[in-house]
N, C-alpha and C. Protein backbone atom coordinates (compact mmCIF):
# COMPACT_ATOMS: atom_id res chain seq x y z
N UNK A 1 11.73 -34.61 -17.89
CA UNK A 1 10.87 -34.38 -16.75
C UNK A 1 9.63 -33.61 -17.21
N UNK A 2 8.47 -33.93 -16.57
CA UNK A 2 7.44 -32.89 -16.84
C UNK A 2 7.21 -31.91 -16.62
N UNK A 3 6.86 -30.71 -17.66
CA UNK A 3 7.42 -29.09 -17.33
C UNK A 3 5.46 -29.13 -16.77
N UNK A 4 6.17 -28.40 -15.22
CA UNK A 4 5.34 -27.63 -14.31
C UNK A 4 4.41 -26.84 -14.99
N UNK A 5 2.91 -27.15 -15.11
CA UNK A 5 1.94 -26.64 -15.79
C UNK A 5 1.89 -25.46 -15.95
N UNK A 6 2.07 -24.56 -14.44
CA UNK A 6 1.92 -23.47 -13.45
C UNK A 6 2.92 -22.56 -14.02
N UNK A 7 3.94 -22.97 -14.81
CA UNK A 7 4.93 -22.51 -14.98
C UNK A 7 4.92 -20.61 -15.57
N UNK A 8 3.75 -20.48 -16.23
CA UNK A 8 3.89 -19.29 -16.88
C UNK A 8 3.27 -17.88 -15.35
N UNK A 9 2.24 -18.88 -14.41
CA UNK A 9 1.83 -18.52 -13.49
C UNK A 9 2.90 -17.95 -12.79
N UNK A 10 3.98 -19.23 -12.32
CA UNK A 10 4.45 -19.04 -11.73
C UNK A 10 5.78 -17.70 -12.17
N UNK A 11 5.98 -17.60 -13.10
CA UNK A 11 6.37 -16.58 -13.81
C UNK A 11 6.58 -14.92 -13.96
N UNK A 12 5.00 -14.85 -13.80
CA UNK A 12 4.40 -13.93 -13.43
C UNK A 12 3.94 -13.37 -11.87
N UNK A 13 4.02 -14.33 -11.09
CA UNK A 13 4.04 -13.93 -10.21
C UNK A 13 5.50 -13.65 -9.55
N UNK A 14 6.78 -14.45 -10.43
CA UNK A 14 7.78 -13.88 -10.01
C UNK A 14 8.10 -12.08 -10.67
N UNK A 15 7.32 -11.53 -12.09
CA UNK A 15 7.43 -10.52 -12.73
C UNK A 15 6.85 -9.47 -11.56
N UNK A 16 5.43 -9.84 -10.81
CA UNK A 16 4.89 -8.82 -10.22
C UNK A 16 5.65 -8.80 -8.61
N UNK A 17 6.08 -9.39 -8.44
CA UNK A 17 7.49 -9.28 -7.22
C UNK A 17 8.71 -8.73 -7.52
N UNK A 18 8.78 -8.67 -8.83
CA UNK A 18 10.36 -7.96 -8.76
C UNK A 18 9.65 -6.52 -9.12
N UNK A 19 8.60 -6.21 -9.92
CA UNK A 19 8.17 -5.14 -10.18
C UNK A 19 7.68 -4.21 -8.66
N UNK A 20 6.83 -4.92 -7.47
CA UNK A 20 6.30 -4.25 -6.16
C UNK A 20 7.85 -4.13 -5.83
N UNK A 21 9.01 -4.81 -5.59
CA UNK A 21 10.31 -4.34 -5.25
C UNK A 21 10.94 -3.40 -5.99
N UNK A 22 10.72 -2.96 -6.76
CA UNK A 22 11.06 -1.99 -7.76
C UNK A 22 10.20 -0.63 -7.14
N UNK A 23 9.04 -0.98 -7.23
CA UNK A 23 7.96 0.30 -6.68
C UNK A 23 8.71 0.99 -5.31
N UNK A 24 8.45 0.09 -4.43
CA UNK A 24 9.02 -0.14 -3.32
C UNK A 24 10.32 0.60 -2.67
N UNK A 25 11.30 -0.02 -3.78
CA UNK A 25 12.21 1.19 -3.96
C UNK A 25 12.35 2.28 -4.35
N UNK A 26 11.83 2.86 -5.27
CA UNK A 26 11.42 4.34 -6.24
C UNK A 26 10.66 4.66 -4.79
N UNK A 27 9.55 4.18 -4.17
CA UNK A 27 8.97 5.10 -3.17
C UNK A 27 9.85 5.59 -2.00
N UNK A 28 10.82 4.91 -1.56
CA UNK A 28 11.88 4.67 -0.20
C UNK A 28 12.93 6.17 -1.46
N UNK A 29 13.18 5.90 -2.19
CA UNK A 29 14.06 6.88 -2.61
C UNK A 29 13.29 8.24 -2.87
N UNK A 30 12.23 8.44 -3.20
CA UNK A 30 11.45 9.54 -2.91
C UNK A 30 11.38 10.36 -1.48
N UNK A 31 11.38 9.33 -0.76
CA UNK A 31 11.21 9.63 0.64
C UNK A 31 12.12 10.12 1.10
N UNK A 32 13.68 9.53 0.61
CA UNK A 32 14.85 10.24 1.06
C UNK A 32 15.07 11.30 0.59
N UNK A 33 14.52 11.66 -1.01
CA UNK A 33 14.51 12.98 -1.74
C UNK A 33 14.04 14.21 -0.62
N UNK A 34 12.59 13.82 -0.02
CA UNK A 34 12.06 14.73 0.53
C UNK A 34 12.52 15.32 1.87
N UNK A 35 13.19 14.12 2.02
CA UNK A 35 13.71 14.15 3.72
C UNK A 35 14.95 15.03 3.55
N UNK A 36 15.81 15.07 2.45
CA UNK A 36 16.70 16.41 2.13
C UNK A 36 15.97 17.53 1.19
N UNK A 37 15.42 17.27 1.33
CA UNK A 37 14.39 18.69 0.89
C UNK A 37 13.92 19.57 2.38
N UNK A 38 12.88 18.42 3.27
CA UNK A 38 12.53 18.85 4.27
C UNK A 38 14.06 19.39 5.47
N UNK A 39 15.37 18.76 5.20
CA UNK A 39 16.24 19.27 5.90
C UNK A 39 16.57 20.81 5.74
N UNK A 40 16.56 20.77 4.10
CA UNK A 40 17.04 22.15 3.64
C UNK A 40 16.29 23.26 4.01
N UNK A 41 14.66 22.81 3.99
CA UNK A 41 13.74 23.93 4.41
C UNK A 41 14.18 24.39 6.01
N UNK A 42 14.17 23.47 6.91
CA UNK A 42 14.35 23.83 8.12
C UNK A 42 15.55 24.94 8.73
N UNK A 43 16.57 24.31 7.70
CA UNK A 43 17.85 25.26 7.78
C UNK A 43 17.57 26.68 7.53
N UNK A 44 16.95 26.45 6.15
CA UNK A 44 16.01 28.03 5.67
C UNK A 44 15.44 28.34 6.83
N UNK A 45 14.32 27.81 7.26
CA UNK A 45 13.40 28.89 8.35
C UNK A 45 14.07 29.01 9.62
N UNK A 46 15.40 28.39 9.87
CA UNK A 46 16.63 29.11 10.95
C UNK A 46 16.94 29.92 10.65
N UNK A 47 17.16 29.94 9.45
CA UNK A 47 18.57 30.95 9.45
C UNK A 47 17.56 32.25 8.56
N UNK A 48 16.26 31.68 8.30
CA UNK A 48 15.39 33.23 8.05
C UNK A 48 15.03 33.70 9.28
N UNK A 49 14.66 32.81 10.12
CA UNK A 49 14.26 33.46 11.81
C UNK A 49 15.47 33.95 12.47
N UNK A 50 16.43 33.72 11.99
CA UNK A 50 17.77 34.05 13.08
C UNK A 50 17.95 35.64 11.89
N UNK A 51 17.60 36.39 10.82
CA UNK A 51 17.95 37.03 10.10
C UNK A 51 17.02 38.35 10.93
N UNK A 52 15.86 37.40 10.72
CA UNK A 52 14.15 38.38 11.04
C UNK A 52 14.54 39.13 12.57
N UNK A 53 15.26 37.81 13.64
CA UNK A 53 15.67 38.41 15.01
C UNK A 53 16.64 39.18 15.10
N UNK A 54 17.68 39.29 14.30
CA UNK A 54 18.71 40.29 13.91
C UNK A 54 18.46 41.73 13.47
N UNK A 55 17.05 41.16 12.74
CA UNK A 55 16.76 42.46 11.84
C UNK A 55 15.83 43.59 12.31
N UNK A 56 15.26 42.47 13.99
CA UNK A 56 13.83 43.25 14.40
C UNK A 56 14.71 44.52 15.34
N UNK A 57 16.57 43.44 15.95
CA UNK A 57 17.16 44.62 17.63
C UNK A 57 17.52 45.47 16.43
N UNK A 58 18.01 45.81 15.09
CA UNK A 58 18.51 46.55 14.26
C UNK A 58 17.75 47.74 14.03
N UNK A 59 15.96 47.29 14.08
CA UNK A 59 15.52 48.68 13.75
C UNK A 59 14.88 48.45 12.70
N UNK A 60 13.66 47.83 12.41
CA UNK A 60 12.57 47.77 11.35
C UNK A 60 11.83 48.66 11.56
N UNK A 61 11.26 49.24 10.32
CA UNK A 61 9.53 49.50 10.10
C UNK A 61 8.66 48.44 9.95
N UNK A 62 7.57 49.06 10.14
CA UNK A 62 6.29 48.48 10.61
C UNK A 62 6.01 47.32 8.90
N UNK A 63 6.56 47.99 7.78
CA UNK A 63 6.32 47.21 6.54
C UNK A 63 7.25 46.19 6.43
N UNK A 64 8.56 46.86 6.92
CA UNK A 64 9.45 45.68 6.52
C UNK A 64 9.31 44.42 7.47
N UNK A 65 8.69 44.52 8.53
CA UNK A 65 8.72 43.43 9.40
C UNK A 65 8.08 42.80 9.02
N UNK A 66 6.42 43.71 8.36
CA UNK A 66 5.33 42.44 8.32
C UNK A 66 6.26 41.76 7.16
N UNK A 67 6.91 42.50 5.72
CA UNK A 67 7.04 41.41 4.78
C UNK A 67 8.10 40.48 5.22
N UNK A 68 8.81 40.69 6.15
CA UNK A 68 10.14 39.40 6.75
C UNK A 68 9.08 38.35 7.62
N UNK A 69 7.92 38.98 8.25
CA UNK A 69 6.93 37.99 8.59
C UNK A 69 6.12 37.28 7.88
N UNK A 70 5.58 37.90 6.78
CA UNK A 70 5.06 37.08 5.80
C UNK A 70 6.01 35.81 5.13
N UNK A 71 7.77 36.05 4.94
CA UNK A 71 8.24 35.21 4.15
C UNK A 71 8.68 34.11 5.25
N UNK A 72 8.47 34.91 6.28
CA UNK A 72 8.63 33.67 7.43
C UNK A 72 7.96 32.83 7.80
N UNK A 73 6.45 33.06 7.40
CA UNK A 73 5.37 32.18 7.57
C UNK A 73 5.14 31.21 6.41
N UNK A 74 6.23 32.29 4.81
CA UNK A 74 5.86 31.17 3.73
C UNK A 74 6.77 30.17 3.89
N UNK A 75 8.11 30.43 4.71
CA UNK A 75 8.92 28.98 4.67
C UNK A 75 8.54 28.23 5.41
N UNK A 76 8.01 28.39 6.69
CA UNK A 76 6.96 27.75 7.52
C UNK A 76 5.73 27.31 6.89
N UNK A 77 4.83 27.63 5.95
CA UNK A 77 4.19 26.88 5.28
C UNK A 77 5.24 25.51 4.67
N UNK A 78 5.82 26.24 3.43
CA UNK A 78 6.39 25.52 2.70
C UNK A 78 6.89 23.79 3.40
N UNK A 79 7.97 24.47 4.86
CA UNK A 79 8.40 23.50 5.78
C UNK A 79 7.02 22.39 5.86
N UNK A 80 6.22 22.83 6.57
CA UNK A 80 5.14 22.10 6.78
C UNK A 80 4.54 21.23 5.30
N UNK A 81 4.20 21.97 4.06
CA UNK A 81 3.62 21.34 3.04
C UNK A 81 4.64 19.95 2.81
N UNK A 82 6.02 20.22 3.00
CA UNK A 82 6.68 18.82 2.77
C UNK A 82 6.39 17.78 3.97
N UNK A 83 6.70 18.00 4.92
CA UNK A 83 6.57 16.91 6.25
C UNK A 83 4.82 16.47 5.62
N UNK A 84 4.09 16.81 5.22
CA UNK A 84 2.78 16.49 5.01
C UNK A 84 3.05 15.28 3.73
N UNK A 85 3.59 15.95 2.49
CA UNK A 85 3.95 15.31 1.84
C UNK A 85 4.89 13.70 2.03
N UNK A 86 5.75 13.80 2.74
CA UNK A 86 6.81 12.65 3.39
C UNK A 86 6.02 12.14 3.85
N UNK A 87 4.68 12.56 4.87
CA UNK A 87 3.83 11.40 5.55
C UNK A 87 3.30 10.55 4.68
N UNK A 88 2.32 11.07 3.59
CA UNK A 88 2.13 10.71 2.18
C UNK A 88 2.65 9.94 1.67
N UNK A 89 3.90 9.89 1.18
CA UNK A 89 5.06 8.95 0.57
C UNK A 89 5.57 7.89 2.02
N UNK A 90 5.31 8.15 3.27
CA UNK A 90 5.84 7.01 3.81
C UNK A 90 4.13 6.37 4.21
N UNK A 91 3.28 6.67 3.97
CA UNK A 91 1.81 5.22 3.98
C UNK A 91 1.85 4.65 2.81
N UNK A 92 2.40 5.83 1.40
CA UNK A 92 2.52 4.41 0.22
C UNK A 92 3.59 3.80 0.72
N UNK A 93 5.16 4.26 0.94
CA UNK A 93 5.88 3.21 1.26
C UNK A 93 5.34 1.50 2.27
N UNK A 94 4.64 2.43 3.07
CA UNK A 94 4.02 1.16 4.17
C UNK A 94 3.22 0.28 2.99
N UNK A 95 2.26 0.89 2.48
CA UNK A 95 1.46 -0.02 1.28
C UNK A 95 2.29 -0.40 0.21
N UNK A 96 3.92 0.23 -0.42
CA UNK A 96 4.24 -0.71 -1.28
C UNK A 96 4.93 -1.93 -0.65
N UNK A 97 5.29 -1.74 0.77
CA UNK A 97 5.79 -3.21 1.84
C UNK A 97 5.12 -4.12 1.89
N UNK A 98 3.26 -3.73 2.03
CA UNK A 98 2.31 -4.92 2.22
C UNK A 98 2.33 -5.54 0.99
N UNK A 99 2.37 -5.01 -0.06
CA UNK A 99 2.32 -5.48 -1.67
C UNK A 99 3.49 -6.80 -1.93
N UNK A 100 4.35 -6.04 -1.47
CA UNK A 100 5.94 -6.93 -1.59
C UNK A 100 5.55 -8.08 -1.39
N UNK A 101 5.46 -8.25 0.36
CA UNK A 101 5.11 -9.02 0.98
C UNK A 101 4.37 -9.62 0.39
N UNK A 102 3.09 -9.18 -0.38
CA UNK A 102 2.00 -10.48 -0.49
C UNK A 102 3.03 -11.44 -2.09
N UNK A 103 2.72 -10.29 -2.79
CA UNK A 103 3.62 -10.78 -3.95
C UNK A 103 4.96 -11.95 -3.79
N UNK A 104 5.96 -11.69 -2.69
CA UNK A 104 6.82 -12.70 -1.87
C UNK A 104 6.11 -13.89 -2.02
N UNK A 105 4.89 -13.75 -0.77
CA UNK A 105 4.23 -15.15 -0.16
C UNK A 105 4.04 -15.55 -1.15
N UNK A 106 2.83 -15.24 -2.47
CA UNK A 106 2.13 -15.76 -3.53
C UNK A 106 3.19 -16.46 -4.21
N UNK A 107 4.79 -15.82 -4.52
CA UNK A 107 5.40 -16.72 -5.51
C UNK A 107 5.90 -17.65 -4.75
N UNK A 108 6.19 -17.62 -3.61
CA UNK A 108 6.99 -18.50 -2.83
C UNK A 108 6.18 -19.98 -2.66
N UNK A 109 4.72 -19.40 -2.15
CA UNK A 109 3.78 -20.61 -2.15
C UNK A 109 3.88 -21.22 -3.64
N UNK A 110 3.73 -20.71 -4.44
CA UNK A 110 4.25 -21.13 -5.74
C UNK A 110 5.27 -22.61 -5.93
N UNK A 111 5.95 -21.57 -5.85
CA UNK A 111 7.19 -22.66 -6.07
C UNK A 111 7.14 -23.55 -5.29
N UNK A 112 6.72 -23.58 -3.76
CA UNK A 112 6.90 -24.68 -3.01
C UNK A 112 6.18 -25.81 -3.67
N UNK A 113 5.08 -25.39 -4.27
CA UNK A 113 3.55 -25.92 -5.02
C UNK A 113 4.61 -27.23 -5.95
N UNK A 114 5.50 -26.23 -6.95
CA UNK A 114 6.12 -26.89 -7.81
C UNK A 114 7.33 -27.60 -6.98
N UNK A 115 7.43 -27.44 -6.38
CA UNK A 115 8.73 -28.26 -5.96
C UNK A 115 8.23 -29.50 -5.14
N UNK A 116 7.00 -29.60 -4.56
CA UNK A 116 6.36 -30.69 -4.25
C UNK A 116 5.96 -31.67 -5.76
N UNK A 117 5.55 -30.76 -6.59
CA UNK A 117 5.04 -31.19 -8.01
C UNK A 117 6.74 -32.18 -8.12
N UNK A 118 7.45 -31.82 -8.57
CA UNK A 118 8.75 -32.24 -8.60
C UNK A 118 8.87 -33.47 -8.28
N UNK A 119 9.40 -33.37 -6.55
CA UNK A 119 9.25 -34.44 -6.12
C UNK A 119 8.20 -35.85 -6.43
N UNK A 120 6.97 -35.36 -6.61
CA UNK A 120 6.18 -36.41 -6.92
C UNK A 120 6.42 -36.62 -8.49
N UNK A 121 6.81 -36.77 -9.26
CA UNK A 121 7.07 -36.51 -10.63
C UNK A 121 8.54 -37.64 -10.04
N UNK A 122 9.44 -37.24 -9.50
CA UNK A 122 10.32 -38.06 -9.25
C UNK A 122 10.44 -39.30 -9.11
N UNK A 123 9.39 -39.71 -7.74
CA UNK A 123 8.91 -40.30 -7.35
C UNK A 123 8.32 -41.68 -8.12
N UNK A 124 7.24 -41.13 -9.17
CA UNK A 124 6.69 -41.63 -9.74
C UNK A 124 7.52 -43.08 -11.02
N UNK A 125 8.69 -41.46 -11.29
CA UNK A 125 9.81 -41.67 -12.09
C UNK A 125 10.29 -43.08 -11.60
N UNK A 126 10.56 -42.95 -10.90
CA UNK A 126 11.56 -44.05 -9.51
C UNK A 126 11.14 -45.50 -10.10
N UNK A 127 9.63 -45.29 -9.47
CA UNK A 127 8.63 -46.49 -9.31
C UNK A 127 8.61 -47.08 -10.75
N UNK A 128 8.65 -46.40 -11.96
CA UNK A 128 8.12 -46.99 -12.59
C UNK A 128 9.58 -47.43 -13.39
N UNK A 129 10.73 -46.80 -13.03
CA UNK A 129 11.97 -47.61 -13.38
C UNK A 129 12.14 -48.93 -12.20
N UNK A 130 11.73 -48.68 -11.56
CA UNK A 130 11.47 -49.88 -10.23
C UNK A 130 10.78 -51.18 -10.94
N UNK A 131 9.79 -50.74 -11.87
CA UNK A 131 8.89 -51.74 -12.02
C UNK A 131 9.56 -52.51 -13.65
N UNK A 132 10.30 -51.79 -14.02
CA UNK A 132 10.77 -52.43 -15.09
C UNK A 132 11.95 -52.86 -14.94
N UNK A 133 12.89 -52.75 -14.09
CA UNK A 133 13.83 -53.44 -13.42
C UNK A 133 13.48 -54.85 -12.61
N UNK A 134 12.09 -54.87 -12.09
CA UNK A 134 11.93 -55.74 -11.54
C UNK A 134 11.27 -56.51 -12.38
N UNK A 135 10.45 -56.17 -13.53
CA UNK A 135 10.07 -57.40 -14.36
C UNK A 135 11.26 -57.67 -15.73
N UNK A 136 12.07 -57.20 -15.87
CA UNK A 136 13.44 -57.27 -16.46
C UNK A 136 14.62 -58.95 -15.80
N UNK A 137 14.37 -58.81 -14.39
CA UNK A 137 14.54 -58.99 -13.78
C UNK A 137 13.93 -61.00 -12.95
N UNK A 138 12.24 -60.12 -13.12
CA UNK A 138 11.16 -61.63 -13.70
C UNK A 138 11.44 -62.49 -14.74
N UNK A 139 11.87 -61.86 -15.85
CA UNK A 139 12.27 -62.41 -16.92
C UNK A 139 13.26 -63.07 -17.14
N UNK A 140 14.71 -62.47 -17.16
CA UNK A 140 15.56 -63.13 -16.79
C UNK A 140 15.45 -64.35 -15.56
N UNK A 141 14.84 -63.91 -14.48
CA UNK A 141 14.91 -65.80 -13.77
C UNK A 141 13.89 -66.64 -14.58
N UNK A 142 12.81 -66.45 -15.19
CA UNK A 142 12.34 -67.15 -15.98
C UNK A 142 13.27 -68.07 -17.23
N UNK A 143 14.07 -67.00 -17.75
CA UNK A 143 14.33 -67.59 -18.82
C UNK A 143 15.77 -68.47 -18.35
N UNK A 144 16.61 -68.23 -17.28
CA UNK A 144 17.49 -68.99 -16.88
C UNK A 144 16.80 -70.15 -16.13
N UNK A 145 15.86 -70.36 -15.73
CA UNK A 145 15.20 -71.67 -15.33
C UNK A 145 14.59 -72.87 -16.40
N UNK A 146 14.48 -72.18 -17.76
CA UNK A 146 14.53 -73.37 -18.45
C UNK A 146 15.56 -73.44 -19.05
């Protein structure tokens, strides 16, 4: 059969589809990284705010509060710097989906490309065993008529 011209094309466009699915994934598993990261922080700034409210009916000074307020505002930063981050990692996730996707369509149109190629290649095949069967065929009644 005749090897599909496209073939190295087509190849490569199956390499850069398994590679955007690869991305794709590493980004989705990042995301879950952060999302137990961002759980753990939250637990932290409970259970530092539930310490700070314990600590304020107990009887602070004026220093120790601000510094239980300061570390309360840094896990509250911190909290916040990740959810910022996760937003981050889930628009690449959204952009390594559109990638997939195109990469998908491109090889898929591909192959359909070749698998029409195929068929007509078949086709062709057919006809032209058609045509030598049938003058195979010419011949023999020729030659049984004289």
């Amino acid at each position: 059969m005749e090897r599909f011209r496209l073939e190295k094309v087509l190849t490569h466009r199956r390499t850069l589809e398994t590679m955007a699915r690869q991305e794709l994934a590493a980004a989705q598993q990042l995301e879950q990284e952060i999302l137990l990261e961002v759980d753990a922080a939250r637990r932290r700034l409970a259970a530092c705010d539930q310490e700070f409210e314990r600590l304020k009916r107990a009887g602070l000074t004026s220093q120790e509060l601000i510094l239980h307020q300061e570390h309360l505002g840094r896990q509250a930063e911190h909290l916040a710097a990740l959810q910022e981050r996760r937003g981050l990692v889930r628009r690449d996730i959204d952009s390594r989906r559109d990638l997939l996707i195109a990469a998908s369509m491109d090889k898929r149109l591909l192959e359909k490309f070749k698998e029409k190629k195929d068929r007509q290649f078949r086709r062709e095949l057919l006809r032209k065993e058609n045509n030598i069967l049938d003058e195979i065929a010419i011949r023999q009644f020729h030659n049984s008529g004289r």
